[in-house]
Protein backbone atom coordinates (compact mmCIF):
# COMPACT_ATOMS: atom_id res chain seq x y z
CA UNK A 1 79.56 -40.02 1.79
CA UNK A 2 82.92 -40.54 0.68
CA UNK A 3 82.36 -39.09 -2.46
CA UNK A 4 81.19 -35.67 -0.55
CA UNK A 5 84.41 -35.74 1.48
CA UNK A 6 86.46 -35.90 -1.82
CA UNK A 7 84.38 -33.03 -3.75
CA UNK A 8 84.09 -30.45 -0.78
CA UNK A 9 88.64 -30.28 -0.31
CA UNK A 10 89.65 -27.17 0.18
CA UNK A 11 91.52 -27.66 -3.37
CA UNK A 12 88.00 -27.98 -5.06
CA UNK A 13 85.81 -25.43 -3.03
CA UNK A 14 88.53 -22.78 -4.46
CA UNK A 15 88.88 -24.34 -7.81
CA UNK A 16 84.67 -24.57 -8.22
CA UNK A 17 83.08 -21.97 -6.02
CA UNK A 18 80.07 -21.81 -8.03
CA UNK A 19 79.18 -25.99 -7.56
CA UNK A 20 80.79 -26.32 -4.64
CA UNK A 21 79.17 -23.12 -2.49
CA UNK A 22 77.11 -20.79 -4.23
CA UNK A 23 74.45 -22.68 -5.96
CA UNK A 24 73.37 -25.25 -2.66
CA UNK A 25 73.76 -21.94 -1.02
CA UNK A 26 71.12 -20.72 -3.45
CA UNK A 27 68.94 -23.44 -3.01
CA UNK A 28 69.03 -23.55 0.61
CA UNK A 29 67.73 -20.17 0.57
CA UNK A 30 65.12 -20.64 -2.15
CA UNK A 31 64.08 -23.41 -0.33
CA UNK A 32 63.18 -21.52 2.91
CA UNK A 33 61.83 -18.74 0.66
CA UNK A 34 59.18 -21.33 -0.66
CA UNK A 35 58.75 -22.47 2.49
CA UNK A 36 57.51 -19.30 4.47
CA UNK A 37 56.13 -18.33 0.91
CA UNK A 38 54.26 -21.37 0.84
CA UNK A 39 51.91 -19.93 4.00
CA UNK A 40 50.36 -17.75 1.65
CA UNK A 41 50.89 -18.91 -1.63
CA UNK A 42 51.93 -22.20 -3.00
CA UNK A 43 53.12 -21.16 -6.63
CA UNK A 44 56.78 -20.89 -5.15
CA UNK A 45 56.79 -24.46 -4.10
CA UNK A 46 56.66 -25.98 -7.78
CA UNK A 47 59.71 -24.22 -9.63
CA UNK A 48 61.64 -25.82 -6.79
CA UNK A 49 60.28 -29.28 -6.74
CA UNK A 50 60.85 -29.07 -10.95
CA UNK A 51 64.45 -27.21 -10.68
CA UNK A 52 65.14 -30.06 -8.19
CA UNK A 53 64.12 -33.34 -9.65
CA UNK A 54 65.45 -32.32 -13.27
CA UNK A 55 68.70 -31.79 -11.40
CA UNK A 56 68.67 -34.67 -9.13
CA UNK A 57 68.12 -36.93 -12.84
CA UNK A 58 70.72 -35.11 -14.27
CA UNK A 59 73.44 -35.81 -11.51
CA UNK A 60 72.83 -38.98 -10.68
CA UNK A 61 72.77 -40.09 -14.69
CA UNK A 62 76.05 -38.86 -14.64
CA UNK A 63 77.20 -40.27 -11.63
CA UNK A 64 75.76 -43.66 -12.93
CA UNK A 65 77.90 -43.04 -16.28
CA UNK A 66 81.05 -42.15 -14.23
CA UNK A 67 80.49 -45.51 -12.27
CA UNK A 68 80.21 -47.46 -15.95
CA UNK A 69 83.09 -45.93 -17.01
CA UNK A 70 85.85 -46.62 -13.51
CA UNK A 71 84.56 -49.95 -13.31
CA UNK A 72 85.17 -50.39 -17.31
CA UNK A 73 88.62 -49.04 -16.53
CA UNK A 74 89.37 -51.34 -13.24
CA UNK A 75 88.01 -54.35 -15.45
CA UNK A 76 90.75 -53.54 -18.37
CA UNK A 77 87.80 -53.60 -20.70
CA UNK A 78 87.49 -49.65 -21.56
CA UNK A 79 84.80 -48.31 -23.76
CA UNK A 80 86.00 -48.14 -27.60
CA UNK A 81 85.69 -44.57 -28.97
CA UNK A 82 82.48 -45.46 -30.64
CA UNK A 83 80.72 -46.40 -27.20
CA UNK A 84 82.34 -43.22 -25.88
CA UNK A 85 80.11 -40.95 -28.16
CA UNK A 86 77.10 -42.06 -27.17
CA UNK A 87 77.92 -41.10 -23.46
């Protein structure tokens, strides 16, 4: 949770509007479109549930990779330039 605290400052909603309102704004109303959609037709359901888990793999990859890399840091052992390319 604290990581929420430190992403959703006032400093960051105004520097990143789009990640930081807009697009779980968009979601939140997709996802009650599917969901009184989903009454009468299903089909709306599954772009969601794919949209959702592709980005749910691709944020917490990177939020495994930013953990690597702090930790490498804190350890003194940083990544040498070669390791760095393949992140």
């Amino acid at each position: 949770m604290a990581a929420y605290r430190l992403a959703y400052t006032r400093r960051n909603i105004q520097k990143h509007p789009i990640a930081t309102l807009w697009t779980p704004l968009a979601l939140a109303g997709y996802i009650l479109f599917a969901l009184v959609m989903a009454s009468t037709d299903d089909s709306y359901v599954l772009p969601f549930l794919t949209v959702g888990a592709a980005y749910l793999a691709i944020h917490y990859t990177g939020r495994a990779w930013g953990v690597m890399i702090t930790y490498s840091i804190v350890e003194e052992t940083p990544f040498e330039p070669r390791e760095r390319s393949f992140i």
